[in-house]
C-alpha atoms as a PDB file:
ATOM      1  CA  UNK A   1       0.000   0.000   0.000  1.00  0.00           C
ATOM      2  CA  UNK A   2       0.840   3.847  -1.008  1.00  0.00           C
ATOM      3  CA  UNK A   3       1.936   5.905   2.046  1.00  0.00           C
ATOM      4  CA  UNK A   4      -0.081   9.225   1.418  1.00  0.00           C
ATOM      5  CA  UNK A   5      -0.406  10.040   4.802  1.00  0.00           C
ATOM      6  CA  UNK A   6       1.883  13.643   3.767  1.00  0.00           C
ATOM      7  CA  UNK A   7      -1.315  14.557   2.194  1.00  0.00           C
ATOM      8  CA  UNK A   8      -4.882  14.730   3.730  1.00  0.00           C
ATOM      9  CA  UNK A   9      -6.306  16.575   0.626  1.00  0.00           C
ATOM     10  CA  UNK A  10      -5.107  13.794  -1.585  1.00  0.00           C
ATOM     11  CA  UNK A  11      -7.077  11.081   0.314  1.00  0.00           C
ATOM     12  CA  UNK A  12      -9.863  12.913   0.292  1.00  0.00           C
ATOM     13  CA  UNK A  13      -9.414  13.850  -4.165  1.00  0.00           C
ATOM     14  CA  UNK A  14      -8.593   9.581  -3.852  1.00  0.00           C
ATOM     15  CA  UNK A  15     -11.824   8.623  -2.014  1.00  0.00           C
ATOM     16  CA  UNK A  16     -14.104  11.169  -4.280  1.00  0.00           C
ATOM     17  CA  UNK A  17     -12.704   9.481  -7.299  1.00  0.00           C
ATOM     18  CA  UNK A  18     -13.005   5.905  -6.618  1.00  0.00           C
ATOM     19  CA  UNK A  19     -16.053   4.412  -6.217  1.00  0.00           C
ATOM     20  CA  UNK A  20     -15.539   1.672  -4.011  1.00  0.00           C
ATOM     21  CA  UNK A  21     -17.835  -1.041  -1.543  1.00  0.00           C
ATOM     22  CA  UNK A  22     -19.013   1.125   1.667  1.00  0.00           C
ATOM     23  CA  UNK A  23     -17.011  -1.268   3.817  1.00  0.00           C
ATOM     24  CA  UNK A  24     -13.731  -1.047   1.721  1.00  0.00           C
ATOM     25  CA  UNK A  25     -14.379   2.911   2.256  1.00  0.00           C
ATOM     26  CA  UNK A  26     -14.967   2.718   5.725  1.00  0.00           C
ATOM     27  CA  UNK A  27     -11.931   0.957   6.290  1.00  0.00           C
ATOM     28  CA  UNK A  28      -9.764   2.914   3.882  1.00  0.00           C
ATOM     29  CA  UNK A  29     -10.778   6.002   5.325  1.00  0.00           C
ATOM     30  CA  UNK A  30      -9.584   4.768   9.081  1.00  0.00           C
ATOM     31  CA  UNK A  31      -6.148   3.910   7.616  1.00  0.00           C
ATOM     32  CA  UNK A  32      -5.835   7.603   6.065  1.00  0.00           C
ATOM     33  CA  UNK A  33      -7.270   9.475   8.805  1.00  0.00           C
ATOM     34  CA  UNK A  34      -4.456   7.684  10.570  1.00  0.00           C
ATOM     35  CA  UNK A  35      -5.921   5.754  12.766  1.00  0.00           C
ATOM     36  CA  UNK A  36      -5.157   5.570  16.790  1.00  0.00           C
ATOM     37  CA  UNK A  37      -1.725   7.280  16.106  1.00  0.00           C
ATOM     38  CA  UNK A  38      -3.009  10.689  15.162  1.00  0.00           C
ATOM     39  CA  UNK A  39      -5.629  10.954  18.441  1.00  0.00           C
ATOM     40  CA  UNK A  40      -8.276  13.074  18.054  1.00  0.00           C
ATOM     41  CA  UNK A  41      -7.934  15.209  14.917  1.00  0.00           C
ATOM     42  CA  UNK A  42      -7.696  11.511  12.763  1.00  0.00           C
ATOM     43  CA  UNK A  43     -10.615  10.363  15.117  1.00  0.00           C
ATOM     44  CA  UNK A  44     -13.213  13.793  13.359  1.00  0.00           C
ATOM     45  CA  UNK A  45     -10.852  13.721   9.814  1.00  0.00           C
ATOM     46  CA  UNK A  46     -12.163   9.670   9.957  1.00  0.00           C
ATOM     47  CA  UNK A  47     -15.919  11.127  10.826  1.00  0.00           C
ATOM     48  CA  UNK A  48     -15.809  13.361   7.625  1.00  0.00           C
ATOM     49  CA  UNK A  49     -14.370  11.052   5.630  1.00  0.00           C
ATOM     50  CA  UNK A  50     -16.791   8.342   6.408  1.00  0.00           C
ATOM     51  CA  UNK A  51     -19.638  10.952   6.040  1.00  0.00           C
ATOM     52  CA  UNK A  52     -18.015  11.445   2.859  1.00  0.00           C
ATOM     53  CA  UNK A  53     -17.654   7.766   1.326  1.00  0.00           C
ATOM     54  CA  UNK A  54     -21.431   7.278   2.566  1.00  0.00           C
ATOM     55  CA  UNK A  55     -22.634  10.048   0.541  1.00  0.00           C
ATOM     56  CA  UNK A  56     -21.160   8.766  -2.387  1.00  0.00           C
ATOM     57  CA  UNK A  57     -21.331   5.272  -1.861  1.00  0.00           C
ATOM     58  CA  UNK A  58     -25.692   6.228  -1.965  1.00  0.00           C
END
């Protein structure tokens, strides 16, 4: 796997232009908000993300 992790905007221009299975998303997006490691700001970047992939994934 691709270490983007220097780049939050890319993951989110990644997610919007993949379509991909909700729970892939879901998933993805926990590994590029950074999971655990980042605390709290990965913990609300996952939230939007997630909010995100479910819009799309509708």
């Amino acid at each position: 796997m691709v270490d983007y992790s220097y780049n939050s905007e890319a993951h989110i221009l990644i997610l919007a232009s993949v379509p991909a299975p909700p729970a892939a998303t879901v998933s993805s997006v926990r590994w590029l908000a950074g999971g655990r490691h980042r605390g709290r700001s990965g913990e609300i970047m996952a939230i939007a993300l997630r909010s995100l992939a479910v819009g799309l994934s509708r």
